[in-house]
C-alpha atoms as a PDB file:
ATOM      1  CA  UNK A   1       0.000   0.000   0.000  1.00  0.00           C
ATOM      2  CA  UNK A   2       1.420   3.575  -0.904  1.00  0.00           C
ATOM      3  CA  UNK A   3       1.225   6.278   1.722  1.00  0.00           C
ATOM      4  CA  UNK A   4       0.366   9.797   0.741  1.00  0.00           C
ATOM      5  CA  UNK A   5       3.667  10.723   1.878  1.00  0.00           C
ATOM      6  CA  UNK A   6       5.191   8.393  -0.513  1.00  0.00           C
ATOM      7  CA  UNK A   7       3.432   8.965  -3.459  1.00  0.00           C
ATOM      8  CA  UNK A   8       3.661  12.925  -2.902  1.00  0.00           C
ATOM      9  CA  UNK A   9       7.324  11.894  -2.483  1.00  0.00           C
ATOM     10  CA  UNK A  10       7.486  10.133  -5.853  1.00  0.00           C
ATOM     11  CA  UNK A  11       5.963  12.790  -7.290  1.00  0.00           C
ATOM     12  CA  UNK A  12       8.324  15.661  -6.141  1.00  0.00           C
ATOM     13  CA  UNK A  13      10.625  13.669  -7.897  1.00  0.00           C
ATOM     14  CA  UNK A  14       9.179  13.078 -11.266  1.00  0.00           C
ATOM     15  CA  UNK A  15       8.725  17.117 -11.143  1.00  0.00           C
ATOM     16  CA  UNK A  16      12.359  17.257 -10.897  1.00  0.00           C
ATOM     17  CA  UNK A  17      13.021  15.122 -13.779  1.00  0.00           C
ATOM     18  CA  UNK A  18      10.884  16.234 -15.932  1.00  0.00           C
ATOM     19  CA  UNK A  19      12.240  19.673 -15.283  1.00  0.00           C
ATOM     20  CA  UNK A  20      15.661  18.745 -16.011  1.00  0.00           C
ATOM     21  CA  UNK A  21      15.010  17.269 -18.766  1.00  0.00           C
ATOM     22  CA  UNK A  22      12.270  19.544 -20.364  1.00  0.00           C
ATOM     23  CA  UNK A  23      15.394  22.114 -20.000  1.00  0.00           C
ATOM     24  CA  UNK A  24      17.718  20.328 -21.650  1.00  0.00           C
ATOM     25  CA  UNK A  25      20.341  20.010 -19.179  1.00  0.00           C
ATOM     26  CA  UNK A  26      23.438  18.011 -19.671  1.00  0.00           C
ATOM     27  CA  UNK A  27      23.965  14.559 -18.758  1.00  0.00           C
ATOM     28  CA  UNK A  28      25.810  15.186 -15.245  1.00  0.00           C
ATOM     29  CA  UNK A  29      23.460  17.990 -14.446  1.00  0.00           C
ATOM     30  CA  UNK A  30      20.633  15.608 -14.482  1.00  0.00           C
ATOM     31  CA  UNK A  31      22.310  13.346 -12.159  1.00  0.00           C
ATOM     32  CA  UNK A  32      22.989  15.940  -9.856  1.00  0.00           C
ATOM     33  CA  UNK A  33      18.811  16.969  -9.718  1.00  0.00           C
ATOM     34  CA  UNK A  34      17.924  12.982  -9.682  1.00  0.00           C
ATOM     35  CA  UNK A  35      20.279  11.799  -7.435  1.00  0.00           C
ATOM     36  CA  UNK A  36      20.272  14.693  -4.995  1.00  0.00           C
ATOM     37  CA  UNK A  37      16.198  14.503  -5.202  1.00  0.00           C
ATOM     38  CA  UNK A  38      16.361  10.387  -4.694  1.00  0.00           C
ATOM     39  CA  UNK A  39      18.850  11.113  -1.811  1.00  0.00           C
ATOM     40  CA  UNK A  40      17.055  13.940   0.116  1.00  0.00           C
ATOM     41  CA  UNK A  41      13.609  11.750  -0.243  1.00  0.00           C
ATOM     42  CA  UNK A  42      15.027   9.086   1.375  1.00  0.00           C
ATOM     43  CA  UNK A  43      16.277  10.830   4.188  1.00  0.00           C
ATOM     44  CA  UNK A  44      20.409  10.891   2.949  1.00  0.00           C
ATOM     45  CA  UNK A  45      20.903  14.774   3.277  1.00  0.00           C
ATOM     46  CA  UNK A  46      24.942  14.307   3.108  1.00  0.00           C
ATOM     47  CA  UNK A  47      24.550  13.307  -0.359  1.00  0.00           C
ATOM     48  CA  UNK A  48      21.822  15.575  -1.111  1.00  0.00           C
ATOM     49  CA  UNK A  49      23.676  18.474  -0.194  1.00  0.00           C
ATOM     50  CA  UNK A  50      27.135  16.946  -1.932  1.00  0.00           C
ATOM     51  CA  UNK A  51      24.815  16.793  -5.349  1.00  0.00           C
ATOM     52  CA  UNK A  52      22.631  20.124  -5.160  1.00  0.00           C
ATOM     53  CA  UNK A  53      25.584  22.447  -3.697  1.00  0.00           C
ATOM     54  CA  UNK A  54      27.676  22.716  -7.003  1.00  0.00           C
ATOM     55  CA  UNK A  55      24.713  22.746  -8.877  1.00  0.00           C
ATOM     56  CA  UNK A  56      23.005  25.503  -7.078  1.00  0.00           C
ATOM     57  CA  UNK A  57      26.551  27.530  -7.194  1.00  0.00           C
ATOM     58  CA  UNK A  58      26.155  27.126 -10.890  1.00  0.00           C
ATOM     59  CA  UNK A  59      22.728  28.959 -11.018  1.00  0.00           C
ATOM     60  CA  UNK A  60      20.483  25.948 -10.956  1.00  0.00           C
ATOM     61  CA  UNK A  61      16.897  26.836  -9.373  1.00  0.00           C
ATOM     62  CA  UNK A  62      15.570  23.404  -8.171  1.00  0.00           C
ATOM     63  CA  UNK A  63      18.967  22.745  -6.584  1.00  0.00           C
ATOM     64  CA  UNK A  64      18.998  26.239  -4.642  1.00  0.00           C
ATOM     65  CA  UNK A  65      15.555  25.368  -3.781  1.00  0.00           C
ATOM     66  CA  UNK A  66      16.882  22.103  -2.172  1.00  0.00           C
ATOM     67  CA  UNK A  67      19.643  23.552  -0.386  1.00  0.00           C
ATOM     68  CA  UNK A  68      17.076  26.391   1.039  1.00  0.00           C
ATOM     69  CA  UNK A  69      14.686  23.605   2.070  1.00  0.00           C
ATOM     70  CA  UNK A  70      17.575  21.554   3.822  1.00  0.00           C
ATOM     71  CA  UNK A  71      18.492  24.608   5.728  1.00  0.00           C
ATOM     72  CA  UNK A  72      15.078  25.949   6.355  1.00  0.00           C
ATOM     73  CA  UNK A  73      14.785  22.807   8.552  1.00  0.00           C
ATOM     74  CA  UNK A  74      18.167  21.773   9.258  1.00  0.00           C
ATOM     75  CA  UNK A  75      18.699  18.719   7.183  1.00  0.00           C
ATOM     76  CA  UNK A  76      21.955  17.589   6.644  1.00  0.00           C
ATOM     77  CA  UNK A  77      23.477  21.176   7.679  1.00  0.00           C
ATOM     78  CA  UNK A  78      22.681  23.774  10.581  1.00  0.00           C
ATOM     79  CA  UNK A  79      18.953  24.985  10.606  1.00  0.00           C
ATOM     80  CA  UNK A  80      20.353  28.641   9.297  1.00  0.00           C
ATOM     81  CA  UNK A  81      16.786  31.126   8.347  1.00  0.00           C
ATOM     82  CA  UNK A  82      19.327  33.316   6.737  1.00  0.00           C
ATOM     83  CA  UNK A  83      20.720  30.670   4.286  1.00  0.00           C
ATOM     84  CA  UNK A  84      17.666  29.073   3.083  1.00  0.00           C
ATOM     85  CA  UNK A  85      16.667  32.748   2.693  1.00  0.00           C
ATOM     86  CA  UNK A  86      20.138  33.250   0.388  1.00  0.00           C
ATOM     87  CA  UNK A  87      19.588  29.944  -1.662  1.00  0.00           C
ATOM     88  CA  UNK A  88      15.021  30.616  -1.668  1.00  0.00           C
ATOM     89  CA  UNK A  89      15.802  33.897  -2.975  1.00  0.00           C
ATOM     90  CA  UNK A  90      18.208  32.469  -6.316  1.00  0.00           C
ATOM     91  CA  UNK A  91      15.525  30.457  -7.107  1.00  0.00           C
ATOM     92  CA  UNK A  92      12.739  32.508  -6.923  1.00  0.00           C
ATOM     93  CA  UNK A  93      14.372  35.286  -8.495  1.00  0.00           C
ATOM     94  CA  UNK A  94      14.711  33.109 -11.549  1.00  0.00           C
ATOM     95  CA  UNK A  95      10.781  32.103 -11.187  1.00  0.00           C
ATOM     96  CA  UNK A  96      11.130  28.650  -9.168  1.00  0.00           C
ATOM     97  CA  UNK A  97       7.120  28.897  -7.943  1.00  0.00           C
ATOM     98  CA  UNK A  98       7.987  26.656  -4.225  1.00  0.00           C
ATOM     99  CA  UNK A  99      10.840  28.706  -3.395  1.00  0.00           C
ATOM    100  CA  UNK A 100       8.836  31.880  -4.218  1.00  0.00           C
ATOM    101  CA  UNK A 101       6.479  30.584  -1.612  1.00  0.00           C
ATOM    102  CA  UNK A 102       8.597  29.863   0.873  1.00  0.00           C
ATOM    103  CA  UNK A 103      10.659  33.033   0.520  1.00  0.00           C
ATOM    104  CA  UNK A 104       6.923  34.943   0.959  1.00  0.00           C
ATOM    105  CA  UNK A 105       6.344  32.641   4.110  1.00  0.00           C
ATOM    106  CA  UNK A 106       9.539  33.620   5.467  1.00  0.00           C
ATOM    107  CA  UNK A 107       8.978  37.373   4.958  1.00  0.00           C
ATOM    108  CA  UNK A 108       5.804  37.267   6.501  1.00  0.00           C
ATOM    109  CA  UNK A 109       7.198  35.575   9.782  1.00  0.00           C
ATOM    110  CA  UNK A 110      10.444  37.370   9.715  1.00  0.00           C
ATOM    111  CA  UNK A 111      12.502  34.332   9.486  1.00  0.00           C
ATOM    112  CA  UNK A 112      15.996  35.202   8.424  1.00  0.00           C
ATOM    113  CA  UNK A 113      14.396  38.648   7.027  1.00  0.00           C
ATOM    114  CA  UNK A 114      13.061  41.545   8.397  1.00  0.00           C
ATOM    115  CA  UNK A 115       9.164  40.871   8.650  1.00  0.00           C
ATOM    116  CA  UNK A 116       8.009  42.934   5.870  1.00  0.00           C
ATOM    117  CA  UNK A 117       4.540  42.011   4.139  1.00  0.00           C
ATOM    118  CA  UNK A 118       4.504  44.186   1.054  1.00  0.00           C
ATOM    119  CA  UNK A 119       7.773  41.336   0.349  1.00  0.00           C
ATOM    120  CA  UNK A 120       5.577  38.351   1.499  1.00  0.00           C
ATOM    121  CA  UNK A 121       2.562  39.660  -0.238  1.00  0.00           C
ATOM    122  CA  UNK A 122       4.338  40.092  -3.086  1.00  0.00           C
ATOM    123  CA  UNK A 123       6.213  36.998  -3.308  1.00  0.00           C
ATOM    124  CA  UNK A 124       3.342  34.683  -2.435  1.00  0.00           C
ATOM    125  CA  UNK A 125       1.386  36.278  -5.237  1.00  0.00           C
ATOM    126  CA  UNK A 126       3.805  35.277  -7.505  1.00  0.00           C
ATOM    127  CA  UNK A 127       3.741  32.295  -6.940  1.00  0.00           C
ATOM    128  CA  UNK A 128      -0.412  31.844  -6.791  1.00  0.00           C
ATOM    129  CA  UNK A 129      -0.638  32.692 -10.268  1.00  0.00           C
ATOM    130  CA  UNK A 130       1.208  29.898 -11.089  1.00  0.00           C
ATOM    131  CA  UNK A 131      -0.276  27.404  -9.356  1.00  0.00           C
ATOM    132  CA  UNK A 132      -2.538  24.977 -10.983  1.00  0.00           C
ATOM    133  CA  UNK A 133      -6.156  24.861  -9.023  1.00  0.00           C
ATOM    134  CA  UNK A 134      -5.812  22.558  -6.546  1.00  0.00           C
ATOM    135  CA  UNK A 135      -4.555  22.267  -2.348  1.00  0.00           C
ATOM    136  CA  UNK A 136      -1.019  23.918  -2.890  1.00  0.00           C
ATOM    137  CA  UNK A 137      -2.513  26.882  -4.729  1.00  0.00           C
ATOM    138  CA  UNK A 138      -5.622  26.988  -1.970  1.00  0.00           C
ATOM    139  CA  UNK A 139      -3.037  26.742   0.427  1.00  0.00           C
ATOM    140  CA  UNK A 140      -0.723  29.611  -0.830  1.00  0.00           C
ATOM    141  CA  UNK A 141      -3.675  31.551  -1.503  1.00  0.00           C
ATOM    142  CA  UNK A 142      -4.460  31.332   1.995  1.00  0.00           C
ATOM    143  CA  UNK A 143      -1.111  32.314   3.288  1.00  0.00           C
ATOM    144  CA  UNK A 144      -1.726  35.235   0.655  1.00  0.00           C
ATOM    145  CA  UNK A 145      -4.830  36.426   2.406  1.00  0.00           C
ATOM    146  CA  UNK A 146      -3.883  35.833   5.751  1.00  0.00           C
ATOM    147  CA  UNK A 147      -0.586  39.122   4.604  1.00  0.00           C
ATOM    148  CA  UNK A 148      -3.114  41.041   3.360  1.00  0.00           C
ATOM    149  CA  UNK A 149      -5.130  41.285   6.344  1.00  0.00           C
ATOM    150  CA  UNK A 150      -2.326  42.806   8.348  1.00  0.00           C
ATOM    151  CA  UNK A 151      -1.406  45.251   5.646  1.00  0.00           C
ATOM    152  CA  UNK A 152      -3.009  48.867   4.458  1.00  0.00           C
ATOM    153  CA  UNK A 153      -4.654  49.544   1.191  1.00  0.00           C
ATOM    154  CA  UNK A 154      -2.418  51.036  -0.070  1.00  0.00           C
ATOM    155  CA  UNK A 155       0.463  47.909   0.963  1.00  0.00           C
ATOM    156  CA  UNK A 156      -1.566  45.734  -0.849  1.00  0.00           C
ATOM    157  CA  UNK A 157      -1.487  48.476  -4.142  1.00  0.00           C
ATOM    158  CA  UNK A 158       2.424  48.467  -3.949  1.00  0.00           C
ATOM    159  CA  UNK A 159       3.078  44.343  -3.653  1.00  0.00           C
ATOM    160  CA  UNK A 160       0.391  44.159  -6.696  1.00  0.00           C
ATOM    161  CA  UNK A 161       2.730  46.613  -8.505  1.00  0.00           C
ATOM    162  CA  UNK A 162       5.978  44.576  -7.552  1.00  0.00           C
ATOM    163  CA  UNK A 163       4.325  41.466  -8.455  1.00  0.00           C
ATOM    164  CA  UNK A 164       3.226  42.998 -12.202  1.00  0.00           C
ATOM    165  CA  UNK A 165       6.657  44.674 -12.765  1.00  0.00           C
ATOM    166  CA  UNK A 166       8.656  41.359 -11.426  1.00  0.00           C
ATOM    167  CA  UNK A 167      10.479  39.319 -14.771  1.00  0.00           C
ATOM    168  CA  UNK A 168      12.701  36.544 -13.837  1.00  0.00           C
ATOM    169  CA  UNK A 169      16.444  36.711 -13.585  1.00  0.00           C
ATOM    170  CA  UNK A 170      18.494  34.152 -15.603  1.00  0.00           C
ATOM    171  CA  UNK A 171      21.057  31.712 -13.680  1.00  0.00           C
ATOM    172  CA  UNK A 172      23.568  29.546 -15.408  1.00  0.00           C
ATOM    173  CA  UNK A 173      23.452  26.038 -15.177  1.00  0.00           C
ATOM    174  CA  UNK A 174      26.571  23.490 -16.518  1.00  0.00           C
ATOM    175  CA  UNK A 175      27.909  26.931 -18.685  1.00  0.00           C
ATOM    176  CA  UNK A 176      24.362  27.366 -20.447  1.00  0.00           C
ATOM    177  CA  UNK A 177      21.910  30.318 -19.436  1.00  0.00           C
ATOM    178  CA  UNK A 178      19.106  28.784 -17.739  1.00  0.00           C
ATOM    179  CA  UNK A 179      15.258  29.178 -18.571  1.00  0.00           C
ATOM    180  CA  UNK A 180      12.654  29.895 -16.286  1.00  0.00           C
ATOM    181  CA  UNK A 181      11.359  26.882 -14.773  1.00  0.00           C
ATOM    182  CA  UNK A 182       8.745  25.604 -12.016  1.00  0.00           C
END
């Protein structure tokens, strides 16, 4: 019998895949992801960290988005707020939609940031409109709403405008420039 946790395991990882793949990374770069995704699933966070932290240093979003997660929590490495803010803000600066999320959680809790909600608000948002419908985007939507209740009118006016103006940066992954990716 397959738990949720599994299958919602199994799929994080097919995401991953796909998304190297649909990018066209090279051969070792696809290791990295699939290895580093196999190993932090399974609990091995020495070897996740060994295969995302080159790859993230190269630009790579779903590995920075690892390496925030890990120290977010304080797998495998020292629970550090500031770091996963570091390696949560390269990937959602090149559009990674769960680090975007987390990086609005963060700012709306004032972990490893300043608290500032026109950030969170702003952040979040981003990411909502690129959720499919479904529990994650109900969820993030929710998180969303919960900012904007603490914030003024005219708050909420200035994260909309952030949010409209935002355009992804580009990193660099194995000497190519990378594309925007989920």
């Amino acid at each position: 019998m397959t738990t949720p946790k599994a299958k919602l395991g199994g799929l994080a990882l097919i995401a991953v895949l796909c998304a190297g793949f649909t990018l066209g990374l090279t051969a070792p770069a696809r290791a990295g992801v699939a290895e580093g995704s196999v190993a932090y699933l399974v609990g091995d966070y020495a070897t996740a960290i060994r295969e995302f932290r080159p790859l993230a240093e190269q630009g790579m979003s779903a590995a920075q988005y690892f390496l925030g997660l890990m120290y977010y929590k304080g797998q495998g490495v020292p629970q550090d707020f500031a770091e996963a803010v570091k390696w949560y803000r390269k990937a959602a600066e090149q559009g990674y939609t769960l680090a975007q999320y987390n990086l609005g959680r963060m700012y709306s809790r004032g972990q490893g940031v300043i608290q500032d909600y026109v950030q969170a608000h702003m952040w979040v948002n981003l990411a909502v409109s690129k959720l499919p419908p479904g529990e994650s985007r109900d969820k993030a939507v929710g998180v969303r709403d919960f900012v904007a209740k603490r914030m003024t009118p005219a708050q909420i006016s200035e994260a909309q405008k952030l949010a409209r103006k935002w355009r992804p940066k580009y990193g660099r992954v194995a000497g190519r420039p990378a594309a925007s990716r989920l």
